[in-house]
PDB file of N, CA and C in Angstrom:
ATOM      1  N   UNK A   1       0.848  -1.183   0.000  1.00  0.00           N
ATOM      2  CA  UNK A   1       0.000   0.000   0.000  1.00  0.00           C
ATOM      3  C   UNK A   1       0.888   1.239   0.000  1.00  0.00           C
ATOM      4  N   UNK A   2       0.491   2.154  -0.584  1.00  0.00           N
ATOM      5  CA  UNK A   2       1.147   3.212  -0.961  1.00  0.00           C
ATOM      6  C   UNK A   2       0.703   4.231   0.089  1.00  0.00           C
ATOM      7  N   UNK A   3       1.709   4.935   0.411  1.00  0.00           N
ATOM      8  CA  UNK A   3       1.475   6.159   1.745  1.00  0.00           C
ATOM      9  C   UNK A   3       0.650   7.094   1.457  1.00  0.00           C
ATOM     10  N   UNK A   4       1.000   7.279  -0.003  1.00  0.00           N
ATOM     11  CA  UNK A   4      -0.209   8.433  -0.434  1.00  0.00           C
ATOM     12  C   UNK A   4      -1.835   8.170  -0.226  1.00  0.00           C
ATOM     13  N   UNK A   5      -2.173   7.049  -0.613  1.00  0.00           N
ATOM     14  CA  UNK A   5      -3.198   6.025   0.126  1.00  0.00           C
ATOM     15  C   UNK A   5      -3.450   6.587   1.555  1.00  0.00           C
ATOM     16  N   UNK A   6      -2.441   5.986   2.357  1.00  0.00           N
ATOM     17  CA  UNK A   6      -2.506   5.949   3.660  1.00  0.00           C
ATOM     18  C   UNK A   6      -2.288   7.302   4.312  1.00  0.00           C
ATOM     19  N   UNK A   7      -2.339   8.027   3.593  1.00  0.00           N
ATOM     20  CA  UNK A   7      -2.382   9.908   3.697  1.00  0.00           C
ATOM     21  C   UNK A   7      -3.472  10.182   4.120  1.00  0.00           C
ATOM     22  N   UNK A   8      -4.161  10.257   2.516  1.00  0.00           N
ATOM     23  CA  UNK A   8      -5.704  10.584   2.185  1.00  0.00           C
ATOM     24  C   UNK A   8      -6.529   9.919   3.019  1.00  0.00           C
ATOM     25  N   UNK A   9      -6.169   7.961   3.662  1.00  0.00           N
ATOM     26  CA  UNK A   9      -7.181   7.787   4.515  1.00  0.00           C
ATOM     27  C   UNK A   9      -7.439   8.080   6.119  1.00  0.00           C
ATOM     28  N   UNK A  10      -6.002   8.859   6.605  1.00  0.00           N
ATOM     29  CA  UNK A  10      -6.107   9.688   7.663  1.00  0.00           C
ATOM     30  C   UNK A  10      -6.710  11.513   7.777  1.00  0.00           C
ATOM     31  N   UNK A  11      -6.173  11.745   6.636  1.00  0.00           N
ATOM     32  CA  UNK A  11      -6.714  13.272   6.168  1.00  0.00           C
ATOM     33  C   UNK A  11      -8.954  12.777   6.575  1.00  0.00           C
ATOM     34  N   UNK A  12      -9.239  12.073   5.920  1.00  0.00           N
ATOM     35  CA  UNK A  12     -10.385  11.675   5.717  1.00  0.00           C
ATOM     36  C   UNK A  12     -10.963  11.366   6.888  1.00  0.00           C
ATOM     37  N   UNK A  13      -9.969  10.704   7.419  1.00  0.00           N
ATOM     38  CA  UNK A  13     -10.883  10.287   9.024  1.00  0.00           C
ATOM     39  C   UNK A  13     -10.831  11.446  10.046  1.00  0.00           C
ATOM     40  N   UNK A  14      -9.827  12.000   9.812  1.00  0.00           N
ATOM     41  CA  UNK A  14     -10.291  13.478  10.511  1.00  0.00           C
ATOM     42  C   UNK A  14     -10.871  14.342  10.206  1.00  0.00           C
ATOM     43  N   UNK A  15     -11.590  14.583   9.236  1.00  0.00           N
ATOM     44  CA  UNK A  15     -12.211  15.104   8.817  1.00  0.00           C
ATOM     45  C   UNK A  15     -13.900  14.544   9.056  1.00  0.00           C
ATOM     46  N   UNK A  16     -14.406  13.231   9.131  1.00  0.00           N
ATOM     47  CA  UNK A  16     -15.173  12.665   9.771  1.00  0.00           C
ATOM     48  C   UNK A  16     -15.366  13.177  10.661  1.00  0.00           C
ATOM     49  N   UNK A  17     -14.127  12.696  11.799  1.00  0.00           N
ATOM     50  CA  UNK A  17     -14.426  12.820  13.087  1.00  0.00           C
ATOM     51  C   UNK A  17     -14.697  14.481  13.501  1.00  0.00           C
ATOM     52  N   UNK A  18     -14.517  15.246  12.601  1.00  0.00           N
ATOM     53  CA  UNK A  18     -15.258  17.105  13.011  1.00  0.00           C
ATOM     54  C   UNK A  18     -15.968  17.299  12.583  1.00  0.00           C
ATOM     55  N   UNK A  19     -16.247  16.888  11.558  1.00  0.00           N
ATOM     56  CA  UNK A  19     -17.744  17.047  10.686  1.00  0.00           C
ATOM     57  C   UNK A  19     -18.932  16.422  10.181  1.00  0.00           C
ATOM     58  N   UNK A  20     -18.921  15.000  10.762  1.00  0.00           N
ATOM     59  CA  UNK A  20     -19.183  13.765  10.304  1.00  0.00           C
ATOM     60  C   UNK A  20     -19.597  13.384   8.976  1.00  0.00           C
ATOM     61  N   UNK A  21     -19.948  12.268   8.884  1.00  0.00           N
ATOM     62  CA  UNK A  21     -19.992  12.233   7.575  1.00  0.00           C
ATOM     63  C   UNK A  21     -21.315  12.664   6.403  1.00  0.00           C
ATOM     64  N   UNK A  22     -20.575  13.100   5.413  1.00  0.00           N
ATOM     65  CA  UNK A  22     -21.586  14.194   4.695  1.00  0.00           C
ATOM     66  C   UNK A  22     -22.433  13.125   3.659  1.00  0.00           C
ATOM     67  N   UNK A  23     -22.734  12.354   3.982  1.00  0.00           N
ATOM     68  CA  UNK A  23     -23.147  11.534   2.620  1.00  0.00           C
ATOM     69  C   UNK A  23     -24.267  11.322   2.619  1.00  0.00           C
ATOM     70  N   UNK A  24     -25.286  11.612   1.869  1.00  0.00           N
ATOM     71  CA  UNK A  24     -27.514  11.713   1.258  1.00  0.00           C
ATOM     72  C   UNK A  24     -27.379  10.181   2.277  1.00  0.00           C
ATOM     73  N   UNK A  25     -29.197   9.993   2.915  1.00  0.00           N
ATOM     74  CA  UNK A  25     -29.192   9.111   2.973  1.00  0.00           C
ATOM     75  C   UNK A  25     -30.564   8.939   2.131  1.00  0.00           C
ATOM     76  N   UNK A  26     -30.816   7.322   2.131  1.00  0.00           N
ATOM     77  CA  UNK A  26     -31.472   7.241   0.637  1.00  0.00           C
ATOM     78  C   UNK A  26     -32.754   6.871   1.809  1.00  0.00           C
ATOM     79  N   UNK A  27     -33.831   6.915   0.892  1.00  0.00           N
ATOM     80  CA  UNK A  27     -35.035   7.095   1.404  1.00  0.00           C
ATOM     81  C   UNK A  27     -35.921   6.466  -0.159  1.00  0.00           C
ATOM     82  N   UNK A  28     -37.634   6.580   0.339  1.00  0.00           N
ATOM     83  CA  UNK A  28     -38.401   6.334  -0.836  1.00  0.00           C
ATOM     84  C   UNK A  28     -39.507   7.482  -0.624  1.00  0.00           C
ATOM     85  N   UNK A  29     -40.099   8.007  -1.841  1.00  0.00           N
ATOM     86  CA  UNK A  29     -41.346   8.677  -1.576  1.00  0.00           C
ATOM     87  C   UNK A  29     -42.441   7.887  -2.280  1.00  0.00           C
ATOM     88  N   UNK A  30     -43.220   7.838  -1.426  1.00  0.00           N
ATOM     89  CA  UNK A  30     -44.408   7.049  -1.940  1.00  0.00           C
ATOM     90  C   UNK A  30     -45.827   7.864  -2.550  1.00  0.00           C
ATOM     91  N   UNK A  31     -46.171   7.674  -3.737  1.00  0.00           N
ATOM     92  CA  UNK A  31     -47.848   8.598  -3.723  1.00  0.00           C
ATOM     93  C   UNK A  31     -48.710   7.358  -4.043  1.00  0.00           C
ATOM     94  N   UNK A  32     -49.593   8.381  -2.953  1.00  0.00           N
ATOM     95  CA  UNK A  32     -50.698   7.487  -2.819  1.00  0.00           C
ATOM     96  C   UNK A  32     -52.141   8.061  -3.556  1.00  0.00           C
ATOM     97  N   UNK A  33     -53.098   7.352  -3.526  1.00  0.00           N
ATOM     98  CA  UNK A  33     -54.690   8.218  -4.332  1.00  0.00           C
ATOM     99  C   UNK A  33     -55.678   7.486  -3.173  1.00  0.00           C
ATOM    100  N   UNK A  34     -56.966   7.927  -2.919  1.00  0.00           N
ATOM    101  CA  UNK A  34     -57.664   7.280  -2.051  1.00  0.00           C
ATOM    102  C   UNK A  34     -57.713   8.512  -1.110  1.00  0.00           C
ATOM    103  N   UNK A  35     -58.809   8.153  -0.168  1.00  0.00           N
ATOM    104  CA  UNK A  35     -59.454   8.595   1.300  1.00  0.00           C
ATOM    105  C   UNK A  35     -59.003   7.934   2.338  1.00  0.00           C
ATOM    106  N   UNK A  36     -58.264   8.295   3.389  1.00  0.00           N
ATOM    107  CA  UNK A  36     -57.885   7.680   4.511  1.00  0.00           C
ATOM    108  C   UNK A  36     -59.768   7.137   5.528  1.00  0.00           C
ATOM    109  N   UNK A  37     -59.146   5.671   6.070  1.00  0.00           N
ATOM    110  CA  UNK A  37     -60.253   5.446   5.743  1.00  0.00           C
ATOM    111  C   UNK A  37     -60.860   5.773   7.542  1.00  0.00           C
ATOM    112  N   UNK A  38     -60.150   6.636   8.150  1.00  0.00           N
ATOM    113  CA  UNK A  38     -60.578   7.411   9.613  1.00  0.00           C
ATOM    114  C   UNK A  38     -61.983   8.480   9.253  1.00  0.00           C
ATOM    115  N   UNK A  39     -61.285   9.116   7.816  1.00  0.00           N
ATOM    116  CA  UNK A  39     -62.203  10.253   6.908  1.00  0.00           C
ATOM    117  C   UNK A  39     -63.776   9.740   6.489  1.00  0.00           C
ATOM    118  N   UNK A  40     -63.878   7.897   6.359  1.00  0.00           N
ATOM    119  CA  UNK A  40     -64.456   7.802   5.550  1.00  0.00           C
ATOM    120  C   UNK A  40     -64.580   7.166   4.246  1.00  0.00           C
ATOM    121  N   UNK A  41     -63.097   6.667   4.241  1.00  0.00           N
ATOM    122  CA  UNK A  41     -62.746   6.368   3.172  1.00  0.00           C
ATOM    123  C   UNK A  41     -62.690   4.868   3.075  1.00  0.00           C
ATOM    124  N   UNK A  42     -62.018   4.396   1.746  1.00  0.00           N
ATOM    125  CA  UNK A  42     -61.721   2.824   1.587  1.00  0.00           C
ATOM    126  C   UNK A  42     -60.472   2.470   2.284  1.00  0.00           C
ATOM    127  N   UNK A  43     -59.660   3.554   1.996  1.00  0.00           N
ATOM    128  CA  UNK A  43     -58.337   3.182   2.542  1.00  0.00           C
ATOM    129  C   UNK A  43     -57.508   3.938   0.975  1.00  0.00           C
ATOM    130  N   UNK A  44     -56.001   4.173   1.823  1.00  0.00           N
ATOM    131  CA  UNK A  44     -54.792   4.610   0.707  1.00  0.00           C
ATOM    132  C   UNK A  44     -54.536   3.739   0.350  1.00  0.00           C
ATOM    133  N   UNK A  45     -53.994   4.182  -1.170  1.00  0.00           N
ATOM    134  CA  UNK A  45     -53.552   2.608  -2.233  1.00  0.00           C
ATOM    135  C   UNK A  45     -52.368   3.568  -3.038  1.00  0.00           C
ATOM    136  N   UNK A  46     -51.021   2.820  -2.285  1.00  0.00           N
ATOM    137  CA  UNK A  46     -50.305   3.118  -3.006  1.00  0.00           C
ATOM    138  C   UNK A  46     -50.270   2.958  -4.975  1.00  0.00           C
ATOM    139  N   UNK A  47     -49.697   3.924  -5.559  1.00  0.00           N
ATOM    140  CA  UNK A  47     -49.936   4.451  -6.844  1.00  0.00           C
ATOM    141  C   UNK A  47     -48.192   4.189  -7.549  1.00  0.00           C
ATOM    142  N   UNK A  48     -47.471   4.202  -6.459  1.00  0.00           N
ATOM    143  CA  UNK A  48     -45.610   4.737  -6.740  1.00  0.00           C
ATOM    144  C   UNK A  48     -45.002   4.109  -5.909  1.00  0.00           C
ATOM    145  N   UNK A  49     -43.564   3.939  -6.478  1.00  0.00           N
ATOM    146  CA  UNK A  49     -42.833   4.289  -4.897  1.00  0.00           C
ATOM    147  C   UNK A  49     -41.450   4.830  -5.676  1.00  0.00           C
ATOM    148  N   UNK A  50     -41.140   5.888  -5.119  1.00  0.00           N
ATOM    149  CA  UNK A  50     -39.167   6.144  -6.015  1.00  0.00           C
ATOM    150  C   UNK A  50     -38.591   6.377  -4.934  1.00  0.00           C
ATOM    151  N   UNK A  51     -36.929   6.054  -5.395  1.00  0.00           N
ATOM    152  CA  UNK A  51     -36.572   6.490  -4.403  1.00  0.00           C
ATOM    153  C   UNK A  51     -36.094   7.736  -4.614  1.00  0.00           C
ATOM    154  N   UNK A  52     -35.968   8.197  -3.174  1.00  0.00           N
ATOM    155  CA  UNK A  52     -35.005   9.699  -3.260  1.00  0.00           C
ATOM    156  C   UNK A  52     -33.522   9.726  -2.588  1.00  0.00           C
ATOM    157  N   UNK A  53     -33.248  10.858  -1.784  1.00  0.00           N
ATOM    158  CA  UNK A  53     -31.805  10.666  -1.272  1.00  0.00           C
ATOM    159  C   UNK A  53     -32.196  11.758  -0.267  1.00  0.00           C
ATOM    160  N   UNK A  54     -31.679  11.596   0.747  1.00  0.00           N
ATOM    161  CA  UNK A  54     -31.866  13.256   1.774  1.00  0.00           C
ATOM    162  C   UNK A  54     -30.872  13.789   2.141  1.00  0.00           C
ATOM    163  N   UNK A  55     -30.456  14.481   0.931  1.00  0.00           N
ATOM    164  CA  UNK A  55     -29.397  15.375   1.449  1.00  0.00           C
ATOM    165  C   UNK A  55     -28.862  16.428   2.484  1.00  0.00           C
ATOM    166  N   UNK A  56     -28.000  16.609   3.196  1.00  0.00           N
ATOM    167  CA  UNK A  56     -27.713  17.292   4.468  1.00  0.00           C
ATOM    168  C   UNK A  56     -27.745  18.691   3.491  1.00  0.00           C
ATOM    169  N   UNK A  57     -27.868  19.845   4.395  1.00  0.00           N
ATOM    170  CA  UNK A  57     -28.138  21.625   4.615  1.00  0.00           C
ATOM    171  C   UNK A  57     -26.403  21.876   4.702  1.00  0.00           C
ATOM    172  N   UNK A  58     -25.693  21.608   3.415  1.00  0.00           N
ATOM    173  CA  UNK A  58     -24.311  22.284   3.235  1.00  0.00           C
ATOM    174  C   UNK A  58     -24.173  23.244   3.436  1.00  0.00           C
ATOM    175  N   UNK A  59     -23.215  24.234   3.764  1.00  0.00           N
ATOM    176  CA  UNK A  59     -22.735  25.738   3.074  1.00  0.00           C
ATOM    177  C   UNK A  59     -21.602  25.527   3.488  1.00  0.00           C
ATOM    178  N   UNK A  60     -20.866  26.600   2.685  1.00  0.00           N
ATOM    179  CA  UNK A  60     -19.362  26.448   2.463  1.00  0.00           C
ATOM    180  C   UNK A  60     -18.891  27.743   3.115  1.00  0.00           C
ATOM    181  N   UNK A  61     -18.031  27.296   4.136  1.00  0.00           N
ATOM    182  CA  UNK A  61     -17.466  28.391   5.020  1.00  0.00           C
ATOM    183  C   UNK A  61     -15.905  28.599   5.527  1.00  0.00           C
ATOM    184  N   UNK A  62     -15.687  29.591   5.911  1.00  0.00           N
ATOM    185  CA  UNK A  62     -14.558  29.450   6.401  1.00  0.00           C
ATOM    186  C   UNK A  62     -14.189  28.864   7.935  1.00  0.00           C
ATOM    187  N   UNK A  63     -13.431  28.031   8.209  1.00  0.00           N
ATOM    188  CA  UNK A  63     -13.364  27.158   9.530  1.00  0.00           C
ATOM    189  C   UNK A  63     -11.796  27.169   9.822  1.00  0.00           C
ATOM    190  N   UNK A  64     -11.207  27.067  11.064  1.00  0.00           N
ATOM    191  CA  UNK A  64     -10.323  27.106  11.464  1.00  0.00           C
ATOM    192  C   UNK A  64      -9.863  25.459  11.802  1.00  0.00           C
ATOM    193  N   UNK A  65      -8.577  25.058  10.964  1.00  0.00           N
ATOM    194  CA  UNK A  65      -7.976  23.442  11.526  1.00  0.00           C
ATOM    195  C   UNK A  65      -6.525  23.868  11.360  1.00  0.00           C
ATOM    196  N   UNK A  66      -6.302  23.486  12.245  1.00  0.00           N
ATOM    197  CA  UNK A  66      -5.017  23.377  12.905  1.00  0.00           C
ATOM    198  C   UNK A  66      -4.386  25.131  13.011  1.00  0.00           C
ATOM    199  N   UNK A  67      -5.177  25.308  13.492  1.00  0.00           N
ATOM    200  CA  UNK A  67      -4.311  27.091  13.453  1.00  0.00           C
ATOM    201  C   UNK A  67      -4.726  28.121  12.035  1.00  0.00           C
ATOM    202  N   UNK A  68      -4.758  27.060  11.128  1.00  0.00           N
ATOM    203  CA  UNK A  68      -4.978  27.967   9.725  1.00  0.00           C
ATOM    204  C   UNK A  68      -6.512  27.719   9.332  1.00  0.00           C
ATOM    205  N   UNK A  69      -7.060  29.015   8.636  1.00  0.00           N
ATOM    206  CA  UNK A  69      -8.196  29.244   7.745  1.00  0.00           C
ATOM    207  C   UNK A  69      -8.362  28.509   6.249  1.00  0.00           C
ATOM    208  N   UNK A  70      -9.228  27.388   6.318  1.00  0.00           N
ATOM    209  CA  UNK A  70     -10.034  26.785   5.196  1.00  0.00           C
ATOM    210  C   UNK A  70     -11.360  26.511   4.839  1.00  0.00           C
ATOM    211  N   UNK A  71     -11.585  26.624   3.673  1.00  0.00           N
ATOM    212  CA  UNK A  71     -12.742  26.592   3.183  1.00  0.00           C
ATOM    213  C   UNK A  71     -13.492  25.160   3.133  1.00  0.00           C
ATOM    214  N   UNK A  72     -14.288  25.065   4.118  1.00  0.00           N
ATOM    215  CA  UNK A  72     -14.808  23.817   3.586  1.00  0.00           C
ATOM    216  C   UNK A  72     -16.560  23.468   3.630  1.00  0.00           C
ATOM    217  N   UNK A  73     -16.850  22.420   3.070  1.00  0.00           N
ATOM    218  CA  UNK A  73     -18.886  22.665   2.938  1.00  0.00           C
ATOM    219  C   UNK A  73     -18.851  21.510   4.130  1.00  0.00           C
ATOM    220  N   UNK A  74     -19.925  22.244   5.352  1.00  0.00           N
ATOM    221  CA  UNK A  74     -19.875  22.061   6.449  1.00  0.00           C
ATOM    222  C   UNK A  74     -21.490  22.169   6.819  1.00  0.00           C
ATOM    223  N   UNK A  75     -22.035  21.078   7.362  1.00  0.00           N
ATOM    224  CA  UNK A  75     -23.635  21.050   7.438  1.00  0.00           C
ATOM    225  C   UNK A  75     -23.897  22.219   9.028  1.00  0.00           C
ATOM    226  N   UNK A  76     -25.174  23.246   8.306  1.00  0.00           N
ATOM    227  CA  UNK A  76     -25.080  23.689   8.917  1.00  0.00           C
ATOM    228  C   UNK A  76     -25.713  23.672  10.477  1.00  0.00           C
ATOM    229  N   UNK A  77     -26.205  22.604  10.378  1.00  0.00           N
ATOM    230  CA  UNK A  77     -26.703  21.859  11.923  1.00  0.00           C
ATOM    231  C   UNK A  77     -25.225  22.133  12.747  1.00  0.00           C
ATOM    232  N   UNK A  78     -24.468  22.006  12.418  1.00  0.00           N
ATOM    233  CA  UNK A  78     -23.405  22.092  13.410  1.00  0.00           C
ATOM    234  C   UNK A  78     -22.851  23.488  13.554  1.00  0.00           C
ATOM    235  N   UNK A  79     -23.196  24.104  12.444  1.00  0.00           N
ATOM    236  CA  UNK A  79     -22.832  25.823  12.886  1.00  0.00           C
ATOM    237  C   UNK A  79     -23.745  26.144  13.805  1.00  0.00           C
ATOM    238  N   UNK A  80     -24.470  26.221  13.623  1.00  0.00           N
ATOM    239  CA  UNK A  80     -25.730  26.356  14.416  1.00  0.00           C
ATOM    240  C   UNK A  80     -25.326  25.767  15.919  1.00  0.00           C
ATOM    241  N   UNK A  81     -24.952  24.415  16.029  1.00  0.00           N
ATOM    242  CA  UNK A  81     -25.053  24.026  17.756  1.00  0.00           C
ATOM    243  C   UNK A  81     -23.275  24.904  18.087  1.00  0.00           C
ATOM    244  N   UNK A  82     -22.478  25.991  17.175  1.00  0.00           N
ATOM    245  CA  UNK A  82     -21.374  26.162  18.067  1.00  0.00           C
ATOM    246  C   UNK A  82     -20.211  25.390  17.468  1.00  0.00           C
ATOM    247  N   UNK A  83     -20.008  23.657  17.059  1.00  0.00           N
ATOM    248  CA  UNK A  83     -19.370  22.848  16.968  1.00  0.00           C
ATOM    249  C   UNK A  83     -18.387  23.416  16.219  1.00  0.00           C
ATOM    250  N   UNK A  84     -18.242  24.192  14.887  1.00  0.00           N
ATOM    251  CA  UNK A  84     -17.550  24.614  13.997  1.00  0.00           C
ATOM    252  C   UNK A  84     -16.444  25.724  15.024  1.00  0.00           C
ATOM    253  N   UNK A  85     -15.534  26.016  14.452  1.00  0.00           N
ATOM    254  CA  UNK A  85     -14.992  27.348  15.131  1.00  0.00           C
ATOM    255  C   UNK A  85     -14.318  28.133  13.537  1.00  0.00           C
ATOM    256  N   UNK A  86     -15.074  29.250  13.520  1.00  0.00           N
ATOM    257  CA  UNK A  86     -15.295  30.340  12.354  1.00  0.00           C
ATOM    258  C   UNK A  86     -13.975  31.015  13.022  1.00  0.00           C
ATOM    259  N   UNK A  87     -12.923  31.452  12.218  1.00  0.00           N
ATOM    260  CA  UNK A  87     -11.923  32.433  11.928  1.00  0.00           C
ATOM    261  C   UNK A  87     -12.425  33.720  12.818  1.00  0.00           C
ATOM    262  N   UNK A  88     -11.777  34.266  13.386  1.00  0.00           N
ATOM    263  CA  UNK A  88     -12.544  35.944  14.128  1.00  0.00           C
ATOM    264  C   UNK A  88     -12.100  36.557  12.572  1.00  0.00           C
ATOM    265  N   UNK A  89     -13.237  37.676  12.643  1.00  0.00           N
ATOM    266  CA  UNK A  89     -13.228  38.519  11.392  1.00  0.00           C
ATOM    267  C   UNK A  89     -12.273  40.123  12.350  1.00  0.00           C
ATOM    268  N   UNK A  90     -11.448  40.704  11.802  1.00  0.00           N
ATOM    269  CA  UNK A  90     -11.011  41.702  12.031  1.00  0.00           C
ATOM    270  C   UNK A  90     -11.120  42.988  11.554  1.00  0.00           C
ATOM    271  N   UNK A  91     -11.632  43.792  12.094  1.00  0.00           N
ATOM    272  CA  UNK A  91     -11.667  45.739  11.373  1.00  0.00           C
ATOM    273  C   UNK A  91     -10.496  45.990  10.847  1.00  0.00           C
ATOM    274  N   UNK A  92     -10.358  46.057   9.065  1.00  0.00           N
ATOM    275  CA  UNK A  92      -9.542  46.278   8.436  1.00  0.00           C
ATOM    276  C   UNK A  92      -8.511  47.658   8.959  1.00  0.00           C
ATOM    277  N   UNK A  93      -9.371  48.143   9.426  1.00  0.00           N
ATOM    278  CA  UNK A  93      -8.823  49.878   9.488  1.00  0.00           C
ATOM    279  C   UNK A  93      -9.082  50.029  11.240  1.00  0.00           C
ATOM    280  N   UNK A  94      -8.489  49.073  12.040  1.00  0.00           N
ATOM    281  CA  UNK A  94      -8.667  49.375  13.172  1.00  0.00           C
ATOM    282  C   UNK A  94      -7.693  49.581  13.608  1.00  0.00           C
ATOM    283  N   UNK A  95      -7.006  50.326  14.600  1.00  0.00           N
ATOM    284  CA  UNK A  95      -5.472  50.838  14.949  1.00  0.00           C
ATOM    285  C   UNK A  95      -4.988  49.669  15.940  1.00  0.00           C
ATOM    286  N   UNK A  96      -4.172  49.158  16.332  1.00  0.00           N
ATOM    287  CA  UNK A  96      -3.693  48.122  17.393  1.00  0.00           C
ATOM    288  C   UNK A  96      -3.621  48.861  18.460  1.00  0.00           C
ATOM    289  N   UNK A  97      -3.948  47.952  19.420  1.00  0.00           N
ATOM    290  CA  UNK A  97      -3.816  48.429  20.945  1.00  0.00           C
ATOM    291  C   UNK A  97      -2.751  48.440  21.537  1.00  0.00           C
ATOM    292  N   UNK A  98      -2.512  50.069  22.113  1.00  0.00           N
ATOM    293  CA  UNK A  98      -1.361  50.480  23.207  1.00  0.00           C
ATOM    294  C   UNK A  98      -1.642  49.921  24.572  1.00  0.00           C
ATOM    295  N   UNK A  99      -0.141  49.025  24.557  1.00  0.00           N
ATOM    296  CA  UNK A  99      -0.400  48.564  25.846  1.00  0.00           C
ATOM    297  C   UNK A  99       0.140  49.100  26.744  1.00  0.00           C
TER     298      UNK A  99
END
């Protein structure tokens, strides 16, 4: 096995382990025709079934790993709980502090 291999599959697992993993999960949608039969009805009769995929709420941000600023697409359920740590933004034109 080649290191470059064995690079990419540590790069990868850390990257898991902060962001977990980003991958659709698959699902089906079903349509149906009919009266539910609580309403009155005969009953639902499925018509379909496809599948779909449920993709996670990406956006692509700037995040701090290992000291340095990168861009990466990061679900935003986890910006949201805090988990991420965003770069501090700085006032271009702000004077430094006399200490």
């Amino acid at each position: 096995m080649s290191t470059l291999k064995k690079n990419k599959r540590i790069k990868r697992a850390a990257q898991i382990a902060l962001y977990g993993d980003r991958k659709p999960g698959n699902g089906v949608k079903k349509c149906e025709r009919g009266k539910a039969k609580y309403l009155g009805g005969n009953g639902r009769k499925t018509t379909g079934i496809t599948k779909r995929k449920f993709r996670l709420n990406l956006k692509k941000i700037r995040v701090v790993e290992d000291g340095t600023s990168v861009r990466r697409w990061v679900p935003v359920s986890l910006i949201r709980t805090g988990t991420i740590v965003k770069p501090i933004a700085q006032d271009p034109f702000a004077l430094p502090k006399a200490n």
